[in-house]
Protein backbone atom coordinates (compact mmCIF):
# COMPACT_ATOMS: atom_id res chain seq x y z
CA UNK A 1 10.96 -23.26 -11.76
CA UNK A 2 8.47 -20.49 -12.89
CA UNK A 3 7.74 -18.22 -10.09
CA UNK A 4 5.85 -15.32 -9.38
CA UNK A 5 8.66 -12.78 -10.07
CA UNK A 6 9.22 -13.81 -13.65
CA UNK A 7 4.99 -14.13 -14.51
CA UNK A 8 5.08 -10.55 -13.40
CA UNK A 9 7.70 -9.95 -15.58
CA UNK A 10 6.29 -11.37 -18.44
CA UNK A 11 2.92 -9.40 -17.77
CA UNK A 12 4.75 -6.32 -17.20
CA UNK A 13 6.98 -6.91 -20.39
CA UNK A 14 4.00 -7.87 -22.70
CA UNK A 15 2.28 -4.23 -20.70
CA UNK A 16 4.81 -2.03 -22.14
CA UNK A 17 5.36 -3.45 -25.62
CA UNK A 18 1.26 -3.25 -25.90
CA UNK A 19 0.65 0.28 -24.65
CA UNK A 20 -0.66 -0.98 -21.67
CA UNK A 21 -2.91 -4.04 -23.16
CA UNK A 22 -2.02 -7.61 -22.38
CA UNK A 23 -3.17 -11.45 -23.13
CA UNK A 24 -3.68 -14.40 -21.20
CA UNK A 25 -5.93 -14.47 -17.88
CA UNK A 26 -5.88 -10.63 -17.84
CA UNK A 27 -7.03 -10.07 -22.32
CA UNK A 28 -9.45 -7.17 -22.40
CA UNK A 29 -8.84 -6.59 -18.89
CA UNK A 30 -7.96 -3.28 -17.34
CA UNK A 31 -4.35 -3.29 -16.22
CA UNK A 32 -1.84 -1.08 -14.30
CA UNK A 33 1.64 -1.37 -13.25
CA UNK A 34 2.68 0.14 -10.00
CA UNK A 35 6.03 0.92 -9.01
CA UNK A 36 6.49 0.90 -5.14
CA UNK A 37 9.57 0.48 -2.39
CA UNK A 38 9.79 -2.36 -0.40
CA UNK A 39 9.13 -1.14 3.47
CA UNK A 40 11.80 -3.89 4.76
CA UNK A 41 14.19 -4.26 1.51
CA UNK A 42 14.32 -0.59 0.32
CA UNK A 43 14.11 -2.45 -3.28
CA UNK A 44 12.24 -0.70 -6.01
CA UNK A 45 9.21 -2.69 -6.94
CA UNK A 46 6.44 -2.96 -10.00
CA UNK A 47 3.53 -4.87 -9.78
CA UNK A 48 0.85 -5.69 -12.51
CA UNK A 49 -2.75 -5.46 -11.17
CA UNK A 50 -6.49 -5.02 -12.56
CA UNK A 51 -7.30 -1.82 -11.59
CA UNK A 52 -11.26 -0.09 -11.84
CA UNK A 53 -11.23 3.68 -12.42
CA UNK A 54 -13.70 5.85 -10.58
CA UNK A 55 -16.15 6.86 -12.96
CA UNK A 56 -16.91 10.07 -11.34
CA UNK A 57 -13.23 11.50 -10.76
CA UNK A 58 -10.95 10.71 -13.68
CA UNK A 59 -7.51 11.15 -11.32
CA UNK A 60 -8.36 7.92 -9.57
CA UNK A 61 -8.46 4.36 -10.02
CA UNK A 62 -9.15 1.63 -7.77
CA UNK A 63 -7.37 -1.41 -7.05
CA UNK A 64 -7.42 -4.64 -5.26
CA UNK A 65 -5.53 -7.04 -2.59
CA UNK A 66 -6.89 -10.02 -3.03
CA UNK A 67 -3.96 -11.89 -2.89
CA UNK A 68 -5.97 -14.24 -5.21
CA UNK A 69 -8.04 -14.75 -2.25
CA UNK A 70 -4.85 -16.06 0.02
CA UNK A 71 -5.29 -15.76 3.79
CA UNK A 72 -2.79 -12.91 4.19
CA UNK A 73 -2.63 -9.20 2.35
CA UNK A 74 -0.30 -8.97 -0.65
CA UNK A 75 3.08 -7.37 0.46
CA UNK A 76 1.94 -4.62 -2.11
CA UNK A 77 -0.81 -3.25 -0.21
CA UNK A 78 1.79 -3.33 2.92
CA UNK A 79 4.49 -1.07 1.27
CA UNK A 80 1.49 1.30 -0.65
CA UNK A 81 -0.11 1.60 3.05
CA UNK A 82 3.16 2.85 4.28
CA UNK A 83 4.47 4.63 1.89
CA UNK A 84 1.40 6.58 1.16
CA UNK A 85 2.61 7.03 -2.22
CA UNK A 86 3.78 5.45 -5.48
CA UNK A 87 3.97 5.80 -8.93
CA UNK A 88 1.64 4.30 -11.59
CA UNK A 89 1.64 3.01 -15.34
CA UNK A 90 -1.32 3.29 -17.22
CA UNK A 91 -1.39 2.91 -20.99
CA UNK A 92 1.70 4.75 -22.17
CA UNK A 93 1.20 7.08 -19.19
CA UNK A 94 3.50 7.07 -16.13
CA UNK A 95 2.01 9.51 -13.49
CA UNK A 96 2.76 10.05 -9.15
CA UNK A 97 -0.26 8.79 -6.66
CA UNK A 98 -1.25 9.17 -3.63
CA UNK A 99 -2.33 6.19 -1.70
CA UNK A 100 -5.16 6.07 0.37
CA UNK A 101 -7.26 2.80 1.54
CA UNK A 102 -10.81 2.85 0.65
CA UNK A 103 -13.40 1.60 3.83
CA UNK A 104 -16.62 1.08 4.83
CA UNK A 105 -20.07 1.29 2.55
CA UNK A 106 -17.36 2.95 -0.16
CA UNK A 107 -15.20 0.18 -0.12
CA UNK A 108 -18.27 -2.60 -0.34
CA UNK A 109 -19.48 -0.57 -2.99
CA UNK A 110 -16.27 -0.48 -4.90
CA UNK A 111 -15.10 -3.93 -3.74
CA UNK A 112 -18.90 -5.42 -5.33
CA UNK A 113 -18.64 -3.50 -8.67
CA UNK A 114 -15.22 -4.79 -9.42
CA UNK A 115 -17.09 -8.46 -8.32
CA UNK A 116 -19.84 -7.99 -10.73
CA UNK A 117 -17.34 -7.19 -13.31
CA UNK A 118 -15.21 -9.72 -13.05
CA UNK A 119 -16.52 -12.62 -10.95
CA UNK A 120 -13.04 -13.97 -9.85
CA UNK A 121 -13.25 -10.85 -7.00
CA UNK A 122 -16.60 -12.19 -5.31
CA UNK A 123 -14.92 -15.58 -5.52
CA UNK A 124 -11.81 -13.96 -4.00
CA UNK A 125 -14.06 -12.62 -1.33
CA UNK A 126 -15.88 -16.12 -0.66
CA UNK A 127 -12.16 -17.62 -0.04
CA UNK A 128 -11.17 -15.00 2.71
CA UNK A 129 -14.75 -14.74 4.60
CA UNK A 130 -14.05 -15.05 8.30
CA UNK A 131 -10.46 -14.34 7.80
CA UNK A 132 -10.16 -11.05 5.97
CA UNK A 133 -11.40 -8.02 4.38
CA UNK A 134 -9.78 -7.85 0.98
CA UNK A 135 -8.66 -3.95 0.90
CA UNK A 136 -9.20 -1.40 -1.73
CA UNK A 137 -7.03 1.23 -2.26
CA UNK A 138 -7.61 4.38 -4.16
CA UNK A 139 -4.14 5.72 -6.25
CA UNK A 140 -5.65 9.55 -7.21
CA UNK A 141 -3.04 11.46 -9.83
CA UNK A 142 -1.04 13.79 -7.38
């Protein structure tokens, strides 16, 4: 059976062998990989996600758990939360973050931009109305 582990591995594979470019769903899309510890497993962890970078302050990017609009929060945004840290691919860049979650007017504002984008976020959004607040977090260059 296909699971999520191995798509993420094939995104993350097809990442690095593209200089940070890949196909599918996610062609032409922006993409980043970040690398994160588990909170409960103490295993290290990368996960491929679109990301939006702030077009006013080039050391941060924005990204998303929408948990494809699931009921719950990604276990990403859980360990990023805690750890208030991580460590990011973009491109054929690897740099150190710091984590910080984005809230209020900023975060609609963010969280809206990335909808009118790409229009899979405001459908997101629709699917967790009444049940949750997709988060954004901001990852700025430390």
């Amino acid at each position: 059976m296909f699971g999520m582990s191995d798509w993420n591995t094939n995104i993350i594979n097809e990442f690095r062998a593209n200089e940070g470019r890949v196909g599918g769903p996610f062609e032409g899309a922006p993409m980043i990989l970040v690398h994160h510890r588990g909170r409960k497993s103490g295993r290290d962890l990368v996960t491929p996600m679109m990301y939006m970078a702030d077009e006013r302050d080039p050391a941060t990017v924005y990204v998303f758990a929408s948990k494809a609009g699931a009921p719950t929060h990604p276990d990403w945004y859980h360990n990023l939360t805690a750890a208030g840290k991580a460590e990011v691919e973009v491109g054929t860049e690897t740099y150190p973050v710091v984590v910080t979650e984005v809230t209020g007017a900023d975060r609609d504002r963010i969280y809206g931009e990335q909808a009118r984008r790409y229009p899979g976020f405001g459908e997101y959004a629709v699917k967790t109305a009444g049940i949750r607040t997709i988060p954004v977090l901001a990852l700025r260059r430390s």
